[in-house]
Each structure stands twice: as C-alpha cells, then as structure tokens.
C-alpha atoms as a PDB file:
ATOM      1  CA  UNK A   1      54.280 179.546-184.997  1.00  0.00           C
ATOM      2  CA  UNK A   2      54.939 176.019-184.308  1.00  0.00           C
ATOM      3  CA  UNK A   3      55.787 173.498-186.563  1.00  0.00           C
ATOM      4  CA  UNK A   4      53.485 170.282-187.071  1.00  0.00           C
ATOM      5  CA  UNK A   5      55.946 166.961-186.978  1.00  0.00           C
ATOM      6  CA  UNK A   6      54.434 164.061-188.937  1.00  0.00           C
ATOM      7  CA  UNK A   7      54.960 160.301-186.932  1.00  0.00           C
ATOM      8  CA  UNK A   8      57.241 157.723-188.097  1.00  0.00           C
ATOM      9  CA  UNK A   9      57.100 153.977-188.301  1.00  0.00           C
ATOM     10  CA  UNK A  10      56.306 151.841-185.397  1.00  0.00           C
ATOM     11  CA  UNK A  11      59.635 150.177-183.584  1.00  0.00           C
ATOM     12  CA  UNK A  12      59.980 146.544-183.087  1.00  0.00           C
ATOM     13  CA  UNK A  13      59.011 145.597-179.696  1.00  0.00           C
ATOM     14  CA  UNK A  14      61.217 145.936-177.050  1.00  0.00           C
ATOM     15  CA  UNK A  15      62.062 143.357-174.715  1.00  0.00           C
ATOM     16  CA  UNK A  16      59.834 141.964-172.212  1.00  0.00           C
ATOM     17  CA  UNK A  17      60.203 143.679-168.985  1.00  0.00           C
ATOM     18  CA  UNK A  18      60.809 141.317-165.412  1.00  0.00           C
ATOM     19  CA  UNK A  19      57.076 140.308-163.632  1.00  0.00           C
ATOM     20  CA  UNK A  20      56.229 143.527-161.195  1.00  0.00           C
ATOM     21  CA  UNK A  21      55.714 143.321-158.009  1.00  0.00           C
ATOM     22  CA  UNK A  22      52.123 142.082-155.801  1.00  0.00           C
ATOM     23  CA  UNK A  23      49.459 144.249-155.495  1.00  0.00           C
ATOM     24  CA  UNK A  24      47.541 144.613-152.435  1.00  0.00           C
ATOM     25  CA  UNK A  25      44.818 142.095-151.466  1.00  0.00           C
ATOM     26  CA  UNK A  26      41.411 143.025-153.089  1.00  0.00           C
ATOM     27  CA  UNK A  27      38.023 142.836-150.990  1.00  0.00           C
ATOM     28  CA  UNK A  28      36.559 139.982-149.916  1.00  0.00           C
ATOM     29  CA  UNK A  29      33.904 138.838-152.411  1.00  0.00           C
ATOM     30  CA  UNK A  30      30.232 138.075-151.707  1.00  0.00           C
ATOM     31  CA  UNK A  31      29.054 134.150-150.452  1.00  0.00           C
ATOM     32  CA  UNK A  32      28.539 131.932-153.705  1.00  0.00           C
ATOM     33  CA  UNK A  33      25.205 130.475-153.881  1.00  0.00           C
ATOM     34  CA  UNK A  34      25.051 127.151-152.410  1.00  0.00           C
ATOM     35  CA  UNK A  35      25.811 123.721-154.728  1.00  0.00           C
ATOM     36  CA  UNK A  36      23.559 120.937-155.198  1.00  0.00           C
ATOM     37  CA  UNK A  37      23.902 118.106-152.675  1.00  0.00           C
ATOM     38  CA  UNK A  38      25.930 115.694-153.260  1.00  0.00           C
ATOM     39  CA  UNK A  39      25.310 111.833-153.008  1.00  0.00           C
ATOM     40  CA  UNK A  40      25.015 109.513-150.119  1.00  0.00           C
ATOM     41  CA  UNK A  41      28.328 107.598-149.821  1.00  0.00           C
ATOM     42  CA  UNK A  42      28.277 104.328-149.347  1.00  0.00           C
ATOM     43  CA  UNK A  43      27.776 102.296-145.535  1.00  0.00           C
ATOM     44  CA  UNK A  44      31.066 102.285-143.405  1.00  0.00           C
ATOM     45  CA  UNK A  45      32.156  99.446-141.441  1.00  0.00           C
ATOM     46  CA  UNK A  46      31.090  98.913-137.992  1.00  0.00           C
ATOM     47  CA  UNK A  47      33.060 100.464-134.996  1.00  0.00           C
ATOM     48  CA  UNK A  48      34.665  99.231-132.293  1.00  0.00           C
ATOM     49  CA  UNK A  49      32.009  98.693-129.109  1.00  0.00           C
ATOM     50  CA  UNK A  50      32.003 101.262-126.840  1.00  0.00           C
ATOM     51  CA  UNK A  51      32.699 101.743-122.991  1.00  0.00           C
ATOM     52  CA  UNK A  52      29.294 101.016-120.915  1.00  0.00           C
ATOM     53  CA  UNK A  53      27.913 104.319-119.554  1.00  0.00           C
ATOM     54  CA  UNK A  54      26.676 104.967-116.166  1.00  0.00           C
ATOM     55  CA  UNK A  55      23.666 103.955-114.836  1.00  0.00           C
ATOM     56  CA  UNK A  56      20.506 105.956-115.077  1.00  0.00           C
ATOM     57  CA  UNK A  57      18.347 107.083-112.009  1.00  0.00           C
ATOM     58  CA  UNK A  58      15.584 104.778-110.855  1.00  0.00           C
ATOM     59  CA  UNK A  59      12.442 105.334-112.723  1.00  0.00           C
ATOM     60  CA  UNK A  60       9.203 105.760-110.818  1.00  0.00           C
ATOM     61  CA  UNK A  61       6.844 102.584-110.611  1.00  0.00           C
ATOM     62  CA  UNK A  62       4.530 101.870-113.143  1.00  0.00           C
ATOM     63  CA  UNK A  63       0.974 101.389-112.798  1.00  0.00           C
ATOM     64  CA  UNK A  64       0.218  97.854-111.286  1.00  0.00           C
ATOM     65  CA  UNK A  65      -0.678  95.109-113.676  1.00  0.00           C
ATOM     66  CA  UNK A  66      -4.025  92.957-113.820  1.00  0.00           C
ATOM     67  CA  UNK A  67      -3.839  89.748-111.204  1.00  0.00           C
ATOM     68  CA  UNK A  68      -3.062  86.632-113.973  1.00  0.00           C
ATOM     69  CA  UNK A  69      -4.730  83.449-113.711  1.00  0.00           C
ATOM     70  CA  UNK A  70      -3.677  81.205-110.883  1.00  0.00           C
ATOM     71  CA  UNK A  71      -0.813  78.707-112.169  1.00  0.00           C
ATOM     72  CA  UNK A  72      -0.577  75.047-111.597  1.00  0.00           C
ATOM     73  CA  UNK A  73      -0.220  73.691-108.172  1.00  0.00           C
ATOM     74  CA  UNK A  74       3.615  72.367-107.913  1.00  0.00           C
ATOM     75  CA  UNK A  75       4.634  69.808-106.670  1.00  0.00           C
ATOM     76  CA  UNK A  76       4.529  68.686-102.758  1.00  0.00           C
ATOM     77  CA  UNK A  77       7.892  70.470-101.066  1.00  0.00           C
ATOM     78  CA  UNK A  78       9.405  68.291 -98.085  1.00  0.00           C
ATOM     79  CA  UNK A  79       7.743  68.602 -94.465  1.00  0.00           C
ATOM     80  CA  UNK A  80       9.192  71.258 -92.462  1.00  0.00           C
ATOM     81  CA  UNK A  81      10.763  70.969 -88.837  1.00  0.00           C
ATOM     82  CA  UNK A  82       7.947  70.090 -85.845  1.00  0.00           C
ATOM     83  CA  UNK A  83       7.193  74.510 -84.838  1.00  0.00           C
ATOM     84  CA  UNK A  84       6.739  75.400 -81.466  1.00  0.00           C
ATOM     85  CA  UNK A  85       3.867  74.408 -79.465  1.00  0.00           C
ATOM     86  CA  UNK A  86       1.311  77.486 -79.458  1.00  0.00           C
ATOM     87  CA  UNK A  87      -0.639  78.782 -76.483  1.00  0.00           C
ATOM     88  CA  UNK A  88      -3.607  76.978 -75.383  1.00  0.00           C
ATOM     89  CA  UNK A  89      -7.095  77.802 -76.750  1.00  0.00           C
ATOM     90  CA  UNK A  90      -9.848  78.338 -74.685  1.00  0.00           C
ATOM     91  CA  UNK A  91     -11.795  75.919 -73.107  1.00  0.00           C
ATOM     92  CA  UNK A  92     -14.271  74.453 -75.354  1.00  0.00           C
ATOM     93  CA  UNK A  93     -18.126  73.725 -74.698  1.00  0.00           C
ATOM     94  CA  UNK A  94     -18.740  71.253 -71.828  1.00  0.00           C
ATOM     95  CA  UNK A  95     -19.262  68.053 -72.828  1.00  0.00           C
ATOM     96  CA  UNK A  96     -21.880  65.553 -71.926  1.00  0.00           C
ATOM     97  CA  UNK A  97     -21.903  63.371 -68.686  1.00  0.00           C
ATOM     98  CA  UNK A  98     -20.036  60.523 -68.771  1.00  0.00           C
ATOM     99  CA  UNK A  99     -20.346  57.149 -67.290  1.00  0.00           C
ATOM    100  CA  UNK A 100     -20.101  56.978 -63.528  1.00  0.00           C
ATOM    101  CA  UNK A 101     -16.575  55.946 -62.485  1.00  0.00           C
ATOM    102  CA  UNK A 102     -15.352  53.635 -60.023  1.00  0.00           C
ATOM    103  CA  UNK A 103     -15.160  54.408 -56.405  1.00  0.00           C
ATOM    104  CA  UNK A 104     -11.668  56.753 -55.757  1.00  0.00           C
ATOM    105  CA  UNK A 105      -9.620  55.788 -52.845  1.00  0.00           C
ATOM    106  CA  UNK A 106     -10.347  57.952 -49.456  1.00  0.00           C
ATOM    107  CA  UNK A 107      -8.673  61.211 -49.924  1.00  0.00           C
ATOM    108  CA  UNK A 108      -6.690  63.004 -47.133  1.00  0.00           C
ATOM    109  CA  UNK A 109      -8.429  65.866 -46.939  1.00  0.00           C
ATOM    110  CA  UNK A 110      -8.888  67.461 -43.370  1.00  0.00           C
ATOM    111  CA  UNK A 111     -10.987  69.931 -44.382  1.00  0.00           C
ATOM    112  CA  UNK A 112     -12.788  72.621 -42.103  1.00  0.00           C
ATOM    113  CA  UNK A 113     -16.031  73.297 -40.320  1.00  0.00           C
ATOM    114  CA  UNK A 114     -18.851  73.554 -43.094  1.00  0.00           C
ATOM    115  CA  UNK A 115     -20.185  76.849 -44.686  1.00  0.00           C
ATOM    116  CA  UNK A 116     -23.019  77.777 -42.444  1.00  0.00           C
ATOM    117  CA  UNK A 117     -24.886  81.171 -42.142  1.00  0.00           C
ATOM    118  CA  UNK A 118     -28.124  81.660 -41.245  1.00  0.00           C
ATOM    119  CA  UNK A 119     -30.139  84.210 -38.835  1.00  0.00           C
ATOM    120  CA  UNK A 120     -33.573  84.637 -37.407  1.00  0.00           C
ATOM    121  CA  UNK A 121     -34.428  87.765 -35.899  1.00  0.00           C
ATOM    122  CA  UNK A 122     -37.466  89.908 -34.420  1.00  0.00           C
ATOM    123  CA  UNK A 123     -38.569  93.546 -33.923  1.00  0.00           C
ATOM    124  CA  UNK A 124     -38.817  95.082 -30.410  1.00  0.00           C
ATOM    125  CA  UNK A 125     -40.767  97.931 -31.208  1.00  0.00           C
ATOM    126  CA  UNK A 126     -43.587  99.168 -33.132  1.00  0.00           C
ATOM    127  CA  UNK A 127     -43.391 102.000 -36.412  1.00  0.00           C
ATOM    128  CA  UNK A 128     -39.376 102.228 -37.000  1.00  0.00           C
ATOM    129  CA  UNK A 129     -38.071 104.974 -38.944  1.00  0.00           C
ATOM    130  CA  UNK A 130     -38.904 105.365 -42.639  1.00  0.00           C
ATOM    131  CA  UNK A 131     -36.341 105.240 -44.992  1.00  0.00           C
ATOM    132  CA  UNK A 132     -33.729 103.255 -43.214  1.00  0.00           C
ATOM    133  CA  UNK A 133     -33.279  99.198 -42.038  1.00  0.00           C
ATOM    134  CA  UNK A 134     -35.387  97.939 -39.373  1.00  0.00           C
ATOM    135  CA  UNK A 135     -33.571  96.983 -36.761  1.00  0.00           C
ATOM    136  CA  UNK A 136     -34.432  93.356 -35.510  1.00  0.00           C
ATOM    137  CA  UNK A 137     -32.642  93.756 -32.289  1.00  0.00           C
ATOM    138  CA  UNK A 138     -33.984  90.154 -30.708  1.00  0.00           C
ATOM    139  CA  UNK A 139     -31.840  87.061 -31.885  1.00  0.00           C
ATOM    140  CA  UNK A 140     -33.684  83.825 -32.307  1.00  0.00           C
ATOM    141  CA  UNK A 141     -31.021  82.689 -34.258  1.00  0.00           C
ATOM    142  CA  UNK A 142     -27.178  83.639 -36.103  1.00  0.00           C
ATOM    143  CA  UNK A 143     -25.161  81.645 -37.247  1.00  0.00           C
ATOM    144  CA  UNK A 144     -21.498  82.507 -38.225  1.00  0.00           C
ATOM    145  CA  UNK A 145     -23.038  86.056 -36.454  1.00  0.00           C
ATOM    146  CA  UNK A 146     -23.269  87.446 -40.105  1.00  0.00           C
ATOM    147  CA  UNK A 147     -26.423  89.796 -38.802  1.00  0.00           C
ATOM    148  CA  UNK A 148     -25.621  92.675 -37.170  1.00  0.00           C
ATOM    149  CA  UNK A 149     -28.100  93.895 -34.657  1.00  0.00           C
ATOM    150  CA  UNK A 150     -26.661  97.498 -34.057  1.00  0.00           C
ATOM    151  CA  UNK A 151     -27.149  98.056 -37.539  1.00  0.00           C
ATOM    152  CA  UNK A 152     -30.268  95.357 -38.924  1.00  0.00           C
ATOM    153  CA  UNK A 153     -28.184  94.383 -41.640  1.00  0.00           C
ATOM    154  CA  UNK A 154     -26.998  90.724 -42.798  1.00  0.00           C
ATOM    155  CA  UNK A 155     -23.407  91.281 -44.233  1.00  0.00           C
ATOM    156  CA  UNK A 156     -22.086  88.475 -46.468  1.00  0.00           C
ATOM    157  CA  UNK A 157     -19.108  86.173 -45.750  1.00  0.00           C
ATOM    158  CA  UNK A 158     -19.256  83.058 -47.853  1.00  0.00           C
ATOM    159  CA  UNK A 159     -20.230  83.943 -51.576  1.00  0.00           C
ATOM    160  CA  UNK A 160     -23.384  82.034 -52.464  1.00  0.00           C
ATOM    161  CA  UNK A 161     -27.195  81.670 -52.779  1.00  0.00           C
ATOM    162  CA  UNK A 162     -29.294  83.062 -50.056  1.00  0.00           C
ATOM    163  CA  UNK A 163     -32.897  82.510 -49.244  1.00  0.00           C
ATOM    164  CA  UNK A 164     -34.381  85.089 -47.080  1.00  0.00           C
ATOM    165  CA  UNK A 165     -38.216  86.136 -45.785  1.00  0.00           C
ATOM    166  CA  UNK A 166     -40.123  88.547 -43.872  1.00  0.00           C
ATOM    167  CA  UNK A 167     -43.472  88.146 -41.420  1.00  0.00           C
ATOM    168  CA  UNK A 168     -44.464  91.346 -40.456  1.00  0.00           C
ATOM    169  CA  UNK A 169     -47.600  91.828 -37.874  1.00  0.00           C
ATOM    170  CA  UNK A 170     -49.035  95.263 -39.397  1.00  0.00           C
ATOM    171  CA  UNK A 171     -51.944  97.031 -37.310  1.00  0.00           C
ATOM    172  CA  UNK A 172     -54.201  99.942 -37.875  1.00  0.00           C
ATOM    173  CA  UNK A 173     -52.340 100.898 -40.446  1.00  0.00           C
ATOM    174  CA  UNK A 174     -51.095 100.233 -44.179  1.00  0.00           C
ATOM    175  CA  UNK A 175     -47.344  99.004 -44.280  1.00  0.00           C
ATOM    176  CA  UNK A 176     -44.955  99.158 -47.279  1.00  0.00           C
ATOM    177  CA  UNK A 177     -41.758  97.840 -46.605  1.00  0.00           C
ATOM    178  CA  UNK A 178     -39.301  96.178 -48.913  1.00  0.00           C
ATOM    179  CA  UNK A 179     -36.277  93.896 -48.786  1.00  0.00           C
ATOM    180  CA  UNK A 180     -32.767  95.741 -49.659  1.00  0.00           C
ATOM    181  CA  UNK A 181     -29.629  94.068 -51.566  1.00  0.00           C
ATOM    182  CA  UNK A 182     -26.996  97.425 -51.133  1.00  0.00           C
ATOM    183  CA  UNK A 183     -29.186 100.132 -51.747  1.00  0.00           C
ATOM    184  CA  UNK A 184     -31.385  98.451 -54.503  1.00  0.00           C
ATOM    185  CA  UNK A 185     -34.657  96.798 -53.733  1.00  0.00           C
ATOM    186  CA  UNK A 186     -35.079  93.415 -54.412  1.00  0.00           C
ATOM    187  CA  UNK A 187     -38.613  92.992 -53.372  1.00  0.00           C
ATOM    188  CA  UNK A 188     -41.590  95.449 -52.155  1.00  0.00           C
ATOM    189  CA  UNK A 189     -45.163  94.244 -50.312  1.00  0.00           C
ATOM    190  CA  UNK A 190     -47.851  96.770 -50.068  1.00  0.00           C
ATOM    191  CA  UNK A 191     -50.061  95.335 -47.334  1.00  0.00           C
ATOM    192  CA  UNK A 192     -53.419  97.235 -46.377  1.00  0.00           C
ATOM    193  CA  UNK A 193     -55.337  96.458 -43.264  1.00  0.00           C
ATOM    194  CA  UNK A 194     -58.900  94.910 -43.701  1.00  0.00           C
ATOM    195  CA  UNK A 195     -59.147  94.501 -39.988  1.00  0.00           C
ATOM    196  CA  UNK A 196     -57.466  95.856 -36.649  1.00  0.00           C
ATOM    197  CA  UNK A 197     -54.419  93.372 -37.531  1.00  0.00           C
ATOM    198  CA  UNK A 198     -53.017  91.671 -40.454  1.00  0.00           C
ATOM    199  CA  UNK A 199     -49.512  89.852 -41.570  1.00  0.00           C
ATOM    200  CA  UNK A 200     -47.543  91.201 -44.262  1.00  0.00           C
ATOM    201  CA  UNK A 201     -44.967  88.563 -45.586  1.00  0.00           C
ATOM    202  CA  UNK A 202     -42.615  88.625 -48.866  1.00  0.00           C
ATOM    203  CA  UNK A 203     -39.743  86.376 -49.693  1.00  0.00           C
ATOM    204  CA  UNK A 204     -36.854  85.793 -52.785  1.00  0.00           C
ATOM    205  CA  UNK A 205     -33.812  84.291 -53.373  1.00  0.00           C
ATOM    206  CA  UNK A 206     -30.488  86.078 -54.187  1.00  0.00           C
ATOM    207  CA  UNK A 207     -27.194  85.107 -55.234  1.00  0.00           C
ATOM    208  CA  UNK A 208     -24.306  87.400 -53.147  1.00  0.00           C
ATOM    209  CA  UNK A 209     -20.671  88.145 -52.761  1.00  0.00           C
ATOM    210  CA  UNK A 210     -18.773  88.937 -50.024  1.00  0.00           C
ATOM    211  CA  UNK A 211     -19.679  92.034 -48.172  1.00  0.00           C
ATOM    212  CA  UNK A 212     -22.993  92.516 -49.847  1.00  0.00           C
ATOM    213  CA  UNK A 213     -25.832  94.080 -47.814  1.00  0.00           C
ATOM    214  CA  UNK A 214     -29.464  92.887 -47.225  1.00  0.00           C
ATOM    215  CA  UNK A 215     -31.722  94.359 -44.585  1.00  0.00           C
ATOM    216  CA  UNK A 216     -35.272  95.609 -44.442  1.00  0.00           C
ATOM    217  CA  UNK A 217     -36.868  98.667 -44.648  1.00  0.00           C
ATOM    218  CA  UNK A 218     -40.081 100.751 -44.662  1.00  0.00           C
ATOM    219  CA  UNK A 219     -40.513 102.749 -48.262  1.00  0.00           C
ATOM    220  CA  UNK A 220     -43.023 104.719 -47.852  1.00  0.00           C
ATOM    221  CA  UNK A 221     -43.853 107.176 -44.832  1.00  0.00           C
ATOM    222  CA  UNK A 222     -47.638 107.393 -44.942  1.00  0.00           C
ATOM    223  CA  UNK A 223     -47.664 103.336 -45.161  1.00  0.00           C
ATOM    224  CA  UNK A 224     -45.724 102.463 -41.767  1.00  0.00           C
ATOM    225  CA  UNK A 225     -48.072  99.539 -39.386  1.00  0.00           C
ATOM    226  CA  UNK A 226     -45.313  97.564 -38.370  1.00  0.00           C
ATOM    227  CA  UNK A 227     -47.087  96.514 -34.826  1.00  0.00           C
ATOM    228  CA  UNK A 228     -44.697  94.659 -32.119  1.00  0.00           C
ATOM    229  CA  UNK A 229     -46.354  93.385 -28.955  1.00  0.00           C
ATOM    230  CA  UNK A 230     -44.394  91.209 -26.704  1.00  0.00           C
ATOM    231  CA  UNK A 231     -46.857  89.022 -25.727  1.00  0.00           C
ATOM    232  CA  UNK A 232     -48.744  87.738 -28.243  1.00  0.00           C
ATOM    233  CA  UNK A 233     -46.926  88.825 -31.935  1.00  0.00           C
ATOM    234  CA  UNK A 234     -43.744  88.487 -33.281  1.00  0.00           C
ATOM    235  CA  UNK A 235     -42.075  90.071 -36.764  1.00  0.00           C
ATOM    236  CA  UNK A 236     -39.615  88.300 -38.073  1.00  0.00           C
ATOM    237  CA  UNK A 237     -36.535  88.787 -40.444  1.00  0.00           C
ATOM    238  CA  UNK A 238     -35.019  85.314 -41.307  1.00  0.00           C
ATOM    239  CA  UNK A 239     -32.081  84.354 -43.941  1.00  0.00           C
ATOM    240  CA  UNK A 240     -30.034  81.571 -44.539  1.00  0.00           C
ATOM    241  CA  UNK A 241     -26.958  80.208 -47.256  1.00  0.00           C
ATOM    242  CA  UNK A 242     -28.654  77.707 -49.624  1.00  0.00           C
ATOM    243  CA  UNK A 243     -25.250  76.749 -51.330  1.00  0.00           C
ATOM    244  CA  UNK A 244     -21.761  78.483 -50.899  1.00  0.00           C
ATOM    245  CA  UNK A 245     -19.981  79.280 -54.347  1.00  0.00           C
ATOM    246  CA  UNK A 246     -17.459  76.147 -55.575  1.00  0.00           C
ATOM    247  CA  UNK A 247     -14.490  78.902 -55.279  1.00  0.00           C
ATOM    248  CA  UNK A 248     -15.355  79.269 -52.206  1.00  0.00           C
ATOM    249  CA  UNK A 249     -14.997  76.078 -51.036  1.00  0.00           C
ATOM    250  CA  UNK A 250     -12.332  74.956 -52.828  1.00  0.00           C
ATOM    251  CA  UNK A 251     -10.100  77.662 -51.297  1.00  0.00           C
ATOM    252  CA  UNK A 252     -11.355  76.834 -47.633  1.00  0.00           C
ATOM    253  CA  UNK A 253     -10.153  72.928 -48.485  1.00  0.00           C
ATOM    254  CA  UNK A 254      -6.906  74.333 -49.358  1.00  0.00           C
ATOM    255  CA  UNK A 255      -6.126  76.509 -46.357  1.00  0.00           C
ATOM    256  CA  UNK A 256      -7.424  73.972 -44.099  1.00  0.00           C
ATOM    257  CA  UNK A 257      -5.264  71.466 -45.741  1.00  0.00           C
ATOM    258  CA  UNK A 258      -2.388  73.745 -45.183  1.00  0.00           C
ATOM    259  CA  UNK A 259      -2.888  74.318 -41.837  1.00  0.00           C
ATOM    260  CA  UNK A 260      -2.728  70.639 -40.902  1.00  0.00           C
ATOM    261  CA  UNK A 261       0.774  70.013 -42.650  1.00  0.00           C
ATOM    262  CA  UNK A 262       1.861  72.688 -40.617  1.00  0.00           C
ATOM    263  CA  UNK A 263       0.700  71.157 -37.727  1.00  0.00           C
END
C-alpha cells in the first residue's frame, strides 16, 4: 500500500541559467507578396558624352524625288580656253553661180591626147545566132579600138556618156533584136516586114564605167531577118563617148603632167 505525499510550497526561483546554444537553421519560408511601387525619384544630372560608335552599313537608295522647278539662271562664268578645232562637216549645198572672173594666167599643163572612142561597124552575114551578140566583123570605124570584132562587143575604157544606134536591113522575115548593157537590155525593136525588105533601127543613151559591156543581139528565135547583102545593104552598129566623166579627166591631166617633169 503506498502512501499518498501531499506537495509543499513553491521555491523561490532559481537563478537564471547561461543563453543555450543555436539551433539549426529552419526552412526557407514562402515569397512575400510583392509591395506597392514606390515613387519616381527625382531627374539626375546629365552624364558625361559618350565615345562615338562605329559607323553603320550603307543604307539602300531611296526612291527618287520629283524634278523641282528650274532655279534662277546665275550669273555669266568667265570664257573658257579656245577647244580644239573639230573635224570638218560635210560639204554643204552648192551655191549659186557667181560672177564671171577675170581671165587666169596660161597654166602649164601638158596634158594628153583627148578622150576619144567611137566605132562604126557592119554585119557580114545574114540570120546570126539567137541569143548571143552579133558580130559586126567589118570596121568602118574604131577609135581607141574599144570594139572588139572577135567578140561584137564595145568594152568601156574612159567612164562616161555613150550614145549608140542600130540600122538593121531585115528581109522576109520579122526581126527582134535588142541592145545589151552586161547582160541587161537596154532597148528592144520588134520590126515586122510589110514588104520583101524593111529597116529596123533603135537608139539610147547610157552612162558607163570602165569595163562595161554593150553589144547587140537577136531575142527572140522565131523573129531573126537580119538580111546582109554586099552589094547593095549594109547593117550597122555605131557608138561613140558623148562626154568622159570629170574624174576621169582630171586623173589623165595628172599623169600626163607627171610624165613631163620626168622628162
């Protein structure tokens, strides 16, 4: 059986006892909620300027502005030095004929024989061939021999303007014949008989170069009367240099004139 002990008085307190020692760090708590902003402080004082930066990259061109009104004409500037003379233009219109001159003194020229060339020349027998020059194998006349009887045609040496003509004795027969310049005809005559003989005749002028061609010749085979009899008709092919070409001439004076100071 135990015996029940009845408490006594409470002591005074003892003395304080020294701090313990640090616990261990707790957790970390959860975020706060966020404070109210504060105010906007006042403006600071400027800062000192800056370094310059680098240069940016080139932009791309802009779009190309309106043309603006024309400005005021300034003022005169000074003349500028005399430039170089330019080529020369091409010669202008001729002008009209002026008044006759005076008399030139002789000049020295010793100039050449004269441009001559001429020929006159007849058939020796009747109906050539078709297609082809005549040839006028009997020489009345050829001067400068610029017609060539092997062949029947007149070859050019002096440049100019020719006359030439034909008289053709036709008999029993229509004749068609036509005058040549280097293949091309110049002129065509289409003569039919109304008797036993007629005359068939054509004639031009032509302006040719050296080496150029003329002859005669029948153009159409059914149409060939060319009649020759040697004792009492004649066909004749005649030609002759109205005037030679200026260029011509000019360059004849010159050699000529050369040829005598060599001499």
């Amino acid at each position: 059986m135990m015996a029940w002990s009845q408490s006594g008085l409470v002591g005074p307190g003892g003395v304080p006892g020294g701090p313990g020692s640090s616990g261990t760090v707790g957790p970390m708590g959860r975020p706060g909620e966020d404070g109210p902003d504060g105010r906007d402080g006042g403006k600071g004082a400027n800062g000192d300027r800056g370094e310059s930066g680098r240069s940016g990259n080139q932009g791309k061109s802009g779009v190309k502005g309106r043309k603006g009104p024309f400005g005021k004409t300034g003022p005169s500037g000074l003349g500028g030095l005399h430039g170089a003379p330019g080529q020369i233009g091409k010669q202008g219109a001729k002008g009209e004929q002026g008044e006759e001159g005076d008399p030139g003194a002789p000049g020295g020229c010793k100039c050449g024989r004269p441009a001559r060339s001429a020929f006159s020349v007849a058939v020796t027998q009747s109906s050539p061939k078709e297609h082809q020059p005549i040839h006028f194998r009997r020489i009345l006349l050829n001067e400068g021999d610029h017609y060539n009887a092997s062949t029947g045609k007149f070859v050019c040496v002096i440049p100019g303007v020719y006359y030439f003509s034909y008289d053709i004795t036709i008999g029993n027969k229509h004749l068609a014949i036509g005058l040549v310049l280097n293949g091309q005809y110049k002129i065509r005559t289409l003569d039919t008989i109304s008797g036993n003989h007629d005359v068939a005749s054509g004639s031009t002028i032509l302006h040719l170069q050296s080496s150029d061609q003329v002859w005669l010749q029948v153009y159409n085979s059914g149409h060939n009367g060319l009649f020759f009899d040697p004792f009492w008709t004649d066909s004749t092919f005649t030609g002759f240099l109205i005037y030679a070409e200026q260029d011509y001439l000019n360059e004849a004076d010159r050699e000529a004139n050369a040829k005598e100071s060599r001499s």
